[in-house]
PDB file of N, CA and C in Angstrom:
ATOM      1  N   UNK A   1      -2.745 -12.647  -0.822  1.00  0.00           N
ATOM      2  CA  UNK A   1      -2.747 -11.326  -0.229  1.00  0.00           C
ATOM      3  C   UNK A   1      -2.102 -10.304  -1.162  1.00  0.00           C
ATOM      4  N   UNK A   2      -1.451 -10.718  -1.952  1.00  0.00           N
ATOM      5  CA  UNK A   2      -0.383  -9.930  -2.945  1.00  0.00           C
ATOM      6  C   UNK A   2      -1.135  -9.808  -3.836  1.00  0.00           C
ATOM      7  N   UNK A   3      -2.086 -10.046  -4.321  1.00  0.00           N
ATOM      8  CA  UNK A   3      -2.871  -9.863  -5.339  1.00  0.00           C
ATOM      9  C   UNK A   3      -4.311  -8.864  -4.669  1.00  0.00           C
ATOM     10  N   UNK A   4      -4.804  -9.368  -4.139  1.00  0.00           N
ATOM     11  CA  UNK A   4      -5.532  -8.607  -3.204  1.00  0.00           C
ATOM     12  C   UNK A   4      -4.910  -7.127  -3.087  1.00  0.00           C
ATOM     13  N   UNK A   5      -3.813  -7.224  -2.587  1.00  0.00           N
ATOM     14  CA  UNK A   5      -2.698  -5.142  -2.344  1.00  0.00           C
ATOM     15  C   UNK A   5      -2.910  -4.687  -3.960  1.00  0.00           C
ATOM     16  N   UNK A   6      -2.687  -5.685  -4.811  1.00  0.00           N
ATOM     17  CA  UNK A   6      -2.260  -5.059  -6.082  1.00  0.00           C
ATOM     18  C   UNK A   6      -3.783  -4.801  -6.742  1.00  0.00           C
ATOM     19  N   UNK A   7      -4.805  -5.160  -6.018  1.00  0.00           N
ATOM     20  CA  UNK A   7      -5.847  -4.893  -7.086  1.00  0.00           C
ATOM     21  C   UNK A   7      -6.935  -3.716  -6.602  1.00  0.00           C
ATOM     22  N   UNK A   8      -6.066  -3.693  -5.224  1.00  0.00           N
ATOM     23  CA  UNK A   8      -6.685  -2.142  -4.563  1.00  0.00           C
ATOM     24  C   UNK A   8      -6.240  -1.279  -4.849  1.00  0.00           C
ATOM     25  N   UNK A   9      -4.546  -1.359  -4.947  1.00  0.00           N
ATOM     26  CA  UNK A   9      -4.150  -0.364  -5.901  1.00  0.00           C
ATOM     27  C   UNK A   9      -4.289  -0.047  -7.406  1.00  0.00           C
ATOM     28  N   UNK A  10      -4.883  -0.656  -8.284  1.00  0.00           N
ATOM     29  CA  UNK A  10      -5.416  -0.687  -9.590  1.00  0.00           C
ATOM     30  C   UNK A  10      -6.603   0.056  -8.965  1.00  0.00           C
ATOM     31  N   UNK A  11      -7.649  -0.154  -8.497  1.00  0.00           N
ATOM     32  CA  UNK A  11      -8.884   0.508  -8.247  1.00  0.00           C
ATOM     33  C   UNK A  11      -8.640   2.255  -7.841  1.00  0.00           C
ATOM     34  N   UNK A  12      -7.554   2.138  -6.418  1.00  0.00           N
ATOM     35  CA  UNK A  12      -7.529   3.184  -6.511  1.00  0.00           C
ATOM     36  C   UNK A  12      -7.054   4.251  -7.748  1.00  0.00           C
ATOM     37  N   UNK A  13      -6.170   3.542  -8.401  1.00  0.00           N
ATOM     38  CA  UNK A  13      -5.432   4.363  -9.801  1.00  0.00           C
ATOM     39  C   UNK A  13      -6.535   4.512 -10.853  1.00  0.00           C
ATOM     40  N   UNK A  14      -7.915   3.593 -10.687  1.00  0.00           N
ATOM     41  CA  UNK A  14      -8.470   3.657 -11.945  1.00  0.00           C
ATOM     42  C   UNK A  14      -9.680   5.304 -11.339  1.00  0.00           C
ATOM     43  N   UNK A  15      -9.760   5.069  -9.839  1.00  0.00           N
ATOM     44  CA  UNK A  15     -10.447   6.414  -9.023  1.00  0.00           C
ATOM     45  C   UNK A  15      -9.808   7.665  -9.057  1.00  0.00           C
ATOM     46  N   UNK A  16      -8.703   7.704  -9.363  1.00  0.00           N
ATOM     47  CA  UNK A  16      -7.980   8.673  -9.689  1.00  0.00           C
ATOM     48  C   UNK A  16      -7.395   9.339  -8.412  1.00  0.00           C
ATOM     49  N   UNK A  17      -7.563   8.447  -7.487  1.00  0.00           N
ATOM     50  CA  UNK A  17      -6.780   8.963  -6.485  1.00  0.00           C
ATOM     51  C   UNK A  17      -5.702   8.800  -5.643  1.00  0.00           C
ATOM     52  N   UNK A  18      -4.902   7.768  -6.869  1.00  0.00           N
ATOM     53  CA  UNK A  18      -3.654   7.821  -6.227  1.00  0.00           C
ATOM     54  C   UNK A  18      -2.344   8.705  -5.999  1.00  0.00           C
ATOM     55  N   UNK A  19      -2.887   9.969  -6.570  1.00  0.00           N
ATOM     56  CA  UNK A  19      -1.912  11.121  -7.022  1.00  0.00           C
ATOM     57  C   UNK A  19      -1.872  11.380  -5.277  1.00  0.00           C
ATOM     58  N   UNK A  20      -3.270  11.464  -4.508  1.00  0.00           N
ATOM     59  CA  UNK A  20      -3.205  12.060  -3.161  1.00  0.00           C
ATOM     60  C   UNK A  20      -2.610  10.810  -2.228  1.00  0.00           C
ATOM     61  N   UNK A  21      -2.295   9.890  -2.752  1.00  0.00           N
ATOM     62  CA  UNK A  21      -1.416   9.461  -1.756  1.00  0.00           C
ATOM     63  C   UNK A  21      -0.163   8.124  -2.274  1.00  0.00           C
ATOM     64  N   UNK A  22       0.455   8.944  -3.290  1.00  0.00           N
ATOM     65  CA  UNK A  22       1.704   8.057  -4.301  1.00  0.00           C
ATOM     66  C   UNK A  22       2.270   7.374  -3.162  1.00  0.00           C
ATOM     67  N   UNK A  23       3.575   8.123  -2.265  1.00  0.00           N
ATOM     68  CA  UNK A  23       4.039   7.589  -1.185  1.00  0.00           C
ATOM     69  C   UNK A  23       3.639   6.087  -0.786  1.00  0.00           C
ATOM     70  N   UNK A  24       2.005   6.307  -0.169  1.00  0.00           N
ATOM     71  CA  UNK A  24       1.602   5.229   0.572  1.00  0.00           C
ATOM     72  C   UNK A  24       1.276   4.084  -0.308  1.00  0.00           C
ATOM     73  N   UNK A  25       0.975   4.370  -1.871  1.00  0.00           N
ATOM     74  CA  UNK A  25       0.621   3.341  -3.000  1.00  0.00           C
ATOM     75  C   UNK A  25       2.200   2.454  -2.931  1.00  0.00           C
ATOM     76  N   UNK A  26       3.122   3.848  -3.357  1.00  0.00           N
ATOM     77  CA  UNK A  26       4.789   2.832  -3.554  1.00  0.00           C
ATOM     78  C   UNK A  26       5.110   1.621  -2.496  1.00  0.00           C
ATOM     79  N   UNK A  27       5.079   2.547  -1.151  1.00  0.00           N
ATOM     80  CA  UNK A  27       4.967   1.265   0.086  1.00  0.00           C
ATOM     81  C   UNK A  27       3.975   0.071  -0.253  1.00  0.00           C
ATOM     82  N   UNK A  28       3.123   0.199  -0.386  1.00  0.00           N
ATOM     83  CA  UNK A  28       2.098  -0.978  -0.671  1.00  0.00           C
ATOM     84  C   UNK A  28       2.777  -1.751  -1.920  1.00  0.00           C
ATOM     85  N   UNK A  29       2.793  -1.247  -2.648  1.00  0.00           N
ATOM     86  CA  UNK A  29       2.968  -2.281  -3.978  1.00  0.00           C
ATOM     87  C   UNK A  29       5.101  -2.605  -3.500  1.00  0.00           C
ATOM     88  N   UNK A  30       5.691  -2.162  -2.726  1.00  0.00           N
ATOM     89  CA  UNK A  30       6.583  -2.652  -2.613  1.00  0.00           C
ATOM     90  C   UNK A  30       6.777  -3.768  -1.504  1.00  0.00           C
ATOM     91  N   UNK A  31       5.330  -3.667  -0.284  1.00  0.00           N
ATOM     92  CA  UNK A  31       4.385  -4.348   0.525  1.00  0.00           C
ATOM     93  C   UNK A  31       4.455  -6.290  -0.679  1.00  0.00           C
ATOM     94  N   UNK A  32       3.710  -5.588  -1.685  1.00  0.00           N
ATOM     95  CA  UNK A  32       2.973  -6.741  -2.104  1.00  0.00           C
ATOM     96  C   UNK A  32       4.098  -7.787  -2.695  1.00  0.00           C
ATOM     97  N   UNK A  33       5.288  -6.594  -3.268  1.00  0.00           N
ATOM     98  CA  UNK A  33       6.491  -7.796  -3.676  1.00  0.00           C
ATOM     99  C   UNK A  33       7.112  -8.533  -2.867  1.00  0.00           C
ATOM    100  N   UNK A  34       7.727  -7.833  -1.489  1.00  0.00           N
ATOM    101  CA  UNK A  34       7.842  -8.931  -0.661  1.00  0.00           C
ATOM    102  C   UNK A  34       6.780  -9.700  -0.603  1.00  0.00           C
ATOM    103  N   UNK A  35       5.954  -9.860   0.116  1.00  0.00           N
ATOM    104  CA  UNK A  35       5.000 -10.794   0.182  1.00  0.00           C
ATOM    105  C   UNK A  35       4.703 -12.124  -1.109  1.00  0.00           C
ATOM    106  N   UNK A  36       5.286 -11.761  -2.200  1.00  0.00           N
ATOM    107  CA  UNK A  36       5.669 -12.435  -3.514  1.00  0.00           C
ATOM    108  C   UNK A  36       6.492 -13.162  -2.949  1.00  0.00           C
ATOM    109  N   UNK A  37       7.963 -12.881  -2.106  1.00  0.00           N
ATOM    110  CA  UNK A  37       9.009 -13.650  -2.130  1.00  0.00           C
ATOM    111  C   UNK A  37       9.155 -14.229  -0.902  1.00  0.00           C
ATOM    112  N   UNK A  38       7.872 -13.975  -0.077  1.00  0.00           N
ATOM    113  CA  UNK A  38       7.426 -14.506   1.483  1.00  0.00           C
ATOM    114  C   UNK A  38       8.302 -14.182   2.379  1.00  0.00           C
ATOM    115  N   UNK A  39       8.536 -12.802   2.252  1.00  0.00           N
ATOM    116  CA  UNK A  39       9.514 -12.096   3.101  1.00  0.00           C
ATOM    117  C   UNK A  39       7.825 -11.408   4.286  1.00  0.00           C
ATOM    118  N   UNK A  40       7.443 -11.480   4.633  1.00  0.00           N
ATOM    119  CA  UNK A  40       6.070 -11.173   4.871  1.00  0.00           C
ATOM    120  C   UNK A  40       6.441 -10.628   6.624  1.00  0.00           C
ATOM    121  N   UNK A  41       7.365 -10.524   7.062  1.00  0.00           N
ATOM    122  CA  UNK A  41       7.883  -9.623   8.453  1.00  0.00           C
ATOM    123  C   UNK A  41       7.940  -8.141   7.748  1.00  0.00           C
ATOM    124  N   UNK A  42       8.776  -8.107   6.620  1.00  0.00           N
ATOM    125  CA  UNK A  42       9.042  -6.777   6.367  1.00  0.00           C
ATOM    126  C   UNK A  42       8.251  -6.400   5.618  1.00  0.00           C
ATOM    127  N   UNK A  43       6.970  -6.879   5.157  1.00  0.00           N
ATOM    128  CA  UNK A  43       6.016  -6.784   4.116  1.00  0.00           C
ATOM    129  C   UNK A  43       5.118  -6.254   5.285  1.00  0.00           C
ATOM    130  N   UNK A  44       4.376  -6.713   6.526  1.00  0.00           N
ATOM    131  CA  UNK A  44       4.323  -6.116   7.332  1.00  0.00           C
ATOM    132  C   UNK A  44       4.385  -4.840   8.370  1.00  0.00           C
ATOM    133  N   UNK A  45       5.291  -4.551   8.106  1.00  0.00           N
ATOM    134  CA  UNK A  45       6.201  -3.545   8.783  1.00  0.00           C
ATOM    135  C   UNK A  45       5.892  -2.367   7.804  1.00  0.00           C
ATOM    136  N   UNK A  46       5.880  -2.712   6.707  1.00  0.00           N
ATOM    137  CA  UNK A  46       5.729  -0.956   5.604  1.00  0.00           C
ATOM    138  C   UNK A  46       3.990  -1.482   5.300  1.00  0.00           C
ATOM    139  N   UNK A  47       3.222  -2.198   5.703  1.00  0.00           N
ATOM    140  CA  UNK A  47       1.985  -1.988   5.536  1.00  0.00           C
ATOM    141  C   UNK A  47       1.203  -1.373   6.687  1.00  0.00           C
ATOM    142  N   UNK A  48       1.778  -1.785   8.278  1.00  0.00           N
ATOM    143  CA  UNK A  48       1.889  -0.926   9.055  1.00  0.00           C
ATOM    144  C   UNK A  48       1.853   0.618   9.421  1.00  0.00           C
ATOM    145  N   UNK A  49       3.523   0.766   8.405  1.00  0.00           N
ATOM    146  CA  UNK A  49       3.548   2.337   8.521  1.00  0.00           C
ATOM    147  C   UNK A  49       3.147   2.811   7.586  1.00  0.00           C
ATOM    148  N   UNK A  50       2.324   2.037   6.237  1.00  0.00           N
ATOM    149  CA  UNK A  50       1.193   3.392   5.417  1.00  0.00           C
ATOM    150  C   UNK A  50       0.075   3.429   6.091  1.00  0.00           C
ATOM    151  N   UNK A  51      -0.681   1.976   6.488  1.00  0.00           N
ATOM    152  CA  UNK A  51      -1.709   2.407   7.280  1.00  0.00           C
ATOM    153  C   UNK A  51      -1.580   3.454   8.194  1.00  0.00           C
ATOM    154  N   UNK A  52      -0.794   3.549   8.957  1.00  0.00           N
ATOM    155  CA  UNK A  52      -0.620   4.857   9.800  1.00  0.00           C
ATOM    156  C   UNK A  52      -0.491   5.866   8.977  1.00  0.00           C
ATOM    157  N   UNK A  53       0.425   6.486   7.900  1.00  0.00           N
ATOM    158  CA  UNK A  53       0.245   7.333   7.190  1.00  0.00           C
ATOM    159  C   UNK A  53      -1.154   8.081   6.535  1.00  0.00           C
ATOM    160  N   UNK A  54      -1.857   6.521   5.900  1.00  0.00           N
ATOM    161  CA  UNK A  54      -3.034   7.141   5.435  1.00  0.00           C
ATOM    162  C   UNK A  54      -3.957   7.244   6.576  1.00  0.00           C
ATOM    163  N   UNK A  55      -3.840   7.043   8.032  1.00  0.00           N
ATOM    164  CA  UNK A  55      -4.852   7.751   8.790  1.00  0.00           C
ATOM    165  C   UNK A  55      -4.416   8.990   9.259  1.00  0.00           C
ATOM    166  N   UNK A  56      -2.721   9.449   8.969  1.00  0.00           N
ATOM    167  CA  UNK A  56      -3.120  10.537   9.513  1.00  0.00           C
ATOM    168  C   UNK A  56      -3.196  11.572   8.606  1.00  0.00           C
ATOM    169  N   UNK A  57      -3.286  11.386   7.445  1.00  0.00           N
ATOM    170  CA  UNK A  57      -3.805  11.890   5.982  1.00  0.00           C
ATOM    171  C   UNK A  57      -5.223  12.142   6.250  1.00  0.00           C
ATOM    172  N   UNK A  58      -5.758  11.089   6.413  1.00  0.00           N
ATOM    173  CA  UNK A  58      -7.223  11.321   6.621  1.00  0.00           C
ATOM    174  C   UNK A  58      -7.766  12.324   7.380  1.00  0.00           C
ATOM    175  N   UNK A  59      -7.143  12.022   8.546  1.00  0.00           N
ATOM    176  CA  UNK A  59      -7.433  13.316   9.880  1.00  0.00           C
ATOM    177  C   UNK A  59      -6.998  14.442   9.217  1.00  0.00           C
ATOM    178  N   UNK A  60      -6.246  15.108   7.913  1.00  0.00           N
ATOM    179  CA  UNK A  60      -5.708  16.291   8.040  1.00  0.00           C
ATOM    180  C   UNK A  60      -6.780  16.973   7.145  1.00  0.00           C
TER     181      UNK A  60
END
């Protein structure tokens, strides 16, 4: 799964659109390190609240 977060975020960086949403990239790739160290409750929890972030990004 940690590889999977990290290679969506490469795609998005190579689309050039991670400038419109840095914030929610940092959570994710800080998402994917726990999940490295199978801390995966709190890896959870901030994948949670970007998904929510980037929908209500979307809506705006």
């Amino acid at each position: 799964m940690a590889d999977d977060l990290r290679t969506a975020l490469a795609r998005t960086a190579a689309l050039g659109d991670s400038c419109r949403v840095r914030p929610q990239c940092d959570g994710v790739r800080l998402a994917a390190d726990l999940l490295l160290r199978d801390e995966v409750v709190d890896a959870h929890a901030i994948l949670v609240r970007m998904r929510a972030e980037l929908a209500d990004a979307q809506r705006r």
